[in-house]
Protein backbone atom coordinates (compact mmCIF):
# COMPACT_ATOMS: atom_id res chain seq x y z
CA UNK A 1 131.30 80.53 141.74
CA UNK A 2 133.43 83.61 142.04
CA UNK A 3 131.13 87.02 143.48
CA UNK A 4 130.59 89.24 141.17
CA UNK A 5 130.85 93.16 141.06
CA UNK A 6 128.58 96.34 142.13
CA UNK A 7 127.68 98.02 139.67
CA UNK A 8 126.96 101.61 140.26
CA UNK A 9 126.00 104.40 138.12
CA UNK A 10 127.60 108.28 138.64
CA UNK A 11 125.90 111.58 136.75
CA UNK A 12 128.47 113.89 137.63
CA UNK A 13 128.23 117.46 136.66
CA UNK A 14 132.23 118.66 136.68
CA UNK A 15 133.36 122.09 137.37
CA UNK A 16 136.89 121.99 137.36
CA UNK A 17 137.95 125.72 138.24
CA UNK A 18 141.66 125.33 137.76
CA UNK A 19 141.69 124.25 134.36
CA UNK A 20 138.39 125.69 133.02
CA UNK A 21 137.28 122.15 132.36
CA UNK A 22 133.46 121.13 132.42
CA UNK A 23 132.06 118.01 131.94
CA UNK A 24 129.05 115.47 132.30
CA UNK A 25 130.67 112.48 133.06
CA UNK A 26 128.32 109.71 132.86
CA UNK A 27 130.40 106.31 134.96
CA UNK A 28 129.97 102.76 135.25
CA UNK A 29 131.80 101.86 138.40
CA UNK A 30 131.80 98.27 139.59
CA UNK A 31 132.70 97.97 142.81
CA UNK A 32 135.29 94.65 143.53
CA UNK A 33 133.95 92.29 145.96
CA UNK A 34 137.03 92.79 147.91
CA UNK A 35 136.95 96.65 147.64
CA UNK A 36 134.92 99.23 150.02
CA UNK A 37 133.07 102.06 148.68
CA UNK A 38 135.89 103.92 150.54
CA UNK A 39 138.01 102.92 147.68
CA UNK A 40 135.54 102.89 145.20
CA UNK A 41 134.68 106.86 145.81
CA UNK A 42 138.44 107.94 145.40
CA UNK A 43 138.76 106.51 142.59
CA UNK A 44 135.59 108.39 141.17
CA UNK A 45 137.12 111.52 142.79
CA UNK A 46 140.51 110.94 141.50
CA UNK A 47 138.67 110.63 137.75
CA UNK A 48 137.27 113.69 138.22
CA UNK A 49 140.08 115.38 139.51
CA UNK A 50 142.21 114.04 135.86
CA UNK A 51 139.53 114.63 134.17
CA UNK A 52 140.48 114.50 130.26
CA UNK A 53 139.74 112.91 126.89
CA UNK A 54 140.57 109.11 126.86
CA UNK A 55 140.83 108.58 130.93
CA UNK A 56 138.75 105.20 131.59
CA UNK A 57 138.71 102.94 134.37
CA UNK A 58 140.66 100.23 134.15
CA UNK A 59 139.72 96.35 135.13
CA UNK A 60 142.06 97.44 138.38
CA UNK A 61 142.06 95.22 141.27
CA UNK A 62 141.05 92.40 138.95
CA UNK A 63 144.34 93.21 136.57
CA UNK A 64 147.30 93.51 138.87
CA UNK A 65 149.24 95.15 135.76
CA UNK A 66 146.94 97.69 135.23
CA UNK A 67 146.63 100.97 137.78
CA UNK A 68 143.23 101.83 138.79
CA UNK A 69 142.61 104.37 136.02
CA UNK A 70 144.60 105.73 132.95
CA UNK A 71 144.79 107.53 129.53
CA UNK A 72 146.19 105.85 126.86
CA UNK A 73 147.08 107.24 123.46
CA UNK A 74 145.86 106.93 120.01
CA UNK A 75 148.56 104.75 119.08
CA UNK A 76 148.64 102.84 122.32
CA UNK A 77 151.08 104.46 124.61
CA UNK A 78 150.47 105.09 128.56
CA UNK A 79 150.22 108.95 128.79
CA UNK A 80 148.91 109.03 132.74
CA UNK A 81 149.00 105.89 135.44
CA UNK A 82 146.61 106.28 138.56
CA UNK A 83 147.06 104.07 141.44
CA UNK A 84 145.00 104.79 144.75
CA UNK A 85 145.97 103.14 147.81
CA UNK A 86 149.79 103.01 148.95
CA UNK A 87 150.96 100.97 146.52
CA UNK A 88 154.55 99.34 146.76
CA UNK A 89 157.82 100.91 145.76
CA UNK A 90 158.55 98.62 142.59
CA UNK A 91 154.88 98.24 141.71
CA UNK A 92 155.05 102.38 140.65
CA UNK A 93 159.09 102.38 140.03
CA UNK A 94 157.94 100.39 137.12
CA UNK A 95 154.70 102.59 136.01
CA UNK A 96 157.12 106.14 135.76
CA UNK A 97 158.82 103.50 133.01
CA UNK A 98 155.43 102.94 131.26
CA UNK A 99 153.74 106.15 131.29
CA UNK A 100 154.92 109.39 130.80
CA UNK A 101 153.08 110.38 134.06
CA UNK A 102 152.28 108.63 136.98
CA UNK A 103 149.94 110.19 140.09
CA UNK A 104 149.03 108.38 143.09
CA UNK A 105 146.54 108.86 145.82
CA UNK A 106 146.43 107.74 148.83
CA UNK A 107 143.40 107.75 151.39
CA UNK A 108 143.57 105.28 153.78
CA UNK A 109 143.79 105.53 157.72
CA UNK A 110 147.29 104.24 157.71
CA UNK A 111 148.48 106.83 154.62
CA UNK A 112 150.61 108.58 157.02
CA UNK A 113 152.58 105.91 158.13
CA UNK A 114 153.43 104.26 154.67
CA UNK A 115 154.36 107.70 153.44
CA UNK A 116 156.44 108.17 156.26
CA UNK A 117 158.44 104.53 155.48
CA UNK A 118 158.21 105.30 151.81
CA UNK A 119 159.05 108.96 151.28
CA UNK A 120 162.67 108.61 151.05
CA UNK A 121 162.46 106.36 148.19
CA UNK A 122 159.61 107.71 146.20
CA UNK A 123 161.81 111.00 145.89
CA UNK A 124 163.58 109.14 143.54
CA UNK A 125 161.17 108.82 140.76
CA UNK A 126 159.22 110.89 138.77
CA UNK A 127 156.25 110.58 140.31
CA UNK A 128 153.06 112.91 141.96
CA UNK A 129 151.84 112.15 145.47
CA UNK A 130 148.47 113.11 146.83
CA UNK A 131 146.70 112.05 150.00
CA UNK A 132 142.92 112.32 150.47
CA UNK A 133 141.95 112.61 154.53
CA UNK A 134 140.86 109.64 155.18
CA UNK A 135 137.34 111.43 157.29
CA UNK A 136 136.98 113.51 153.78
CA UNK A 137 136.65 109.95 152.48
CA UNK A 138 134.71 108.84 155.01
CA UNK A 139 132.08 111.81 154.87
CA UNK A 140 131.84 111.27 150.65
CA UNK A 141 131.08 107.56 151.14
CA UNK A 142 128.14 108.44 153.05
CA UNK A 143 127.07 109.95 149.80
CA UNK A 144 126.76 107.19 148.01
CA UNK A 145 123.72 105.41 146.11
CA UNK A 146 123.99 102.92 143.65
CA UNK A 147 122.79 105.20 140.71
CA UNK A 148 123.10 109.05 141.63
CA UNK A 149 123.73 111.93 139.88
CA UNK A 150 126.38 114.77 142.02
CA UNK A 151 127.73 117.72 140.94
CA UNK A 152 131.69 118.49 141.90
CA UNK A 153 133.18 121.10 141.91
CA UNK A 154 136.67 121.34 142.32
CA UNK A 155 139.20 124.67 142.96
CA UNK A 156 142.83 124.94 144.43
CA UNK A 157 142.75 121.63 146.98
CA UNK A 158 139.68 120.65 147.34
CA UNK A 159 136.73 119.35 145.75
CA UNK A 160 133.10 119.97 146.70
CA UNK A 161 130.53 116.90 146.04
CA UNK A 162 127.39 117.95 146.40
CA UNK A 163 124.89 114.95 145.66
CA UNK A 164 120.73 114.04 147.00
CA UNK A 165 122.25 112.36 150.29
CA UNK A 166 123.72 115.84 151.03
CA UNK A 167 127.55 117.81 150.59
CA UNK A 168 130.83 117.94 151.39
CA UNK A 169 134.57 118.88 151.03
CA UNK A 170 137.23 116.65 150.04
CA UNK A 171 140.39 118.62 149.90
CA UNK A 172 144.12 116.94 149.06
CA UNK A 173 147.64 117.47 150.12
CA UNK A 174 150.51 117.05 147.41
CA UNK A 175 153.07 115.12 149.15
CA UNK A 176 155.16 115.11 146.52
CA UNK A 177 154.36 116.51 142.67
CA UNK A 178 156.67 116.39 139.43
């Protein structure tokens, strides 16, 4: 018998100062069995971050098609394409020929390094580039309960997460945007 999903349950009040955009985002997340909360808490912050009309989770690492998160049309079409991790070079080469935007955040330990192989390529397409720090990440996952409500706020870089475990700073850096 395969093992199912976490499910956890986010109340997140959304201040997003550089786009005037506030929200009460109410999430489902299920966690993968083979995913870490690591993962699981930039993707939330990565939702929050493209916050909009029509952005859902997507079945992700259970749908190898699919990126983790993405807005799709009325009539169907891929307007944004999320993938967190460091995702291979064909794997988004492809997704900038699905959607009209593609955005990808990495957060891992090891980000550097597969940025550093991958940079020269990646230049290529029409694709945005973000890395989370992978302590920032760290420091948010200690956050974590599996229903809590938070309240983020983000402006410029950075995104403060203030939730009952306590607070703290995730900022970004923009390795490459189009």
């Amino acid at each position: 018998m395969a093992i199912k999903p976490t499910i956890y349950k986010f109340s997140i009040s959304l201040s997003d100062l550089n786009r005037d955009y506030y929200d009460t985002l109410n999430l489902t997340v299920a966690l993968h069995p083979s995913e870490k909360e690591e993962r699981m808490m930039a993707r939330v912050l990565a939702f929050c971050i493209n916050a909009q009309e029509f952005l859902v989770f997507t079945k992700g690492l259970s749908e190898v098609e699919e990126p983790d998160i993405w807005v799709k049309t009325l009539d169907d079409q891929l307007a944004l394409w999320i993938d967190l991790g460091e995702p291979d070079f064909e794997r988004i080469k492809k997704a900038s020929r699905l959607a009209k935007e593609v955005k990808v955040y990495s957060f891992n330990s090891k980000s550097d390094v597969w940025w550093q192989q991958s940079q020269a390529k990646f230049s290529q397409l029409s694709v945005s580039f973000f890395q989370f720090p992978w302590q920032s990440i760290q420091d948010l996952t200690q956050l974590v309960e599996r229903t809590m409500t938070m309240s983020v706020t983000i402006t410029g870089d950075s995104a403060y997460v203030a939730a009952e475990q306590g607070e703290c700073e995730v900022s970004w850096l923009a390795l490459q945007t189009k």
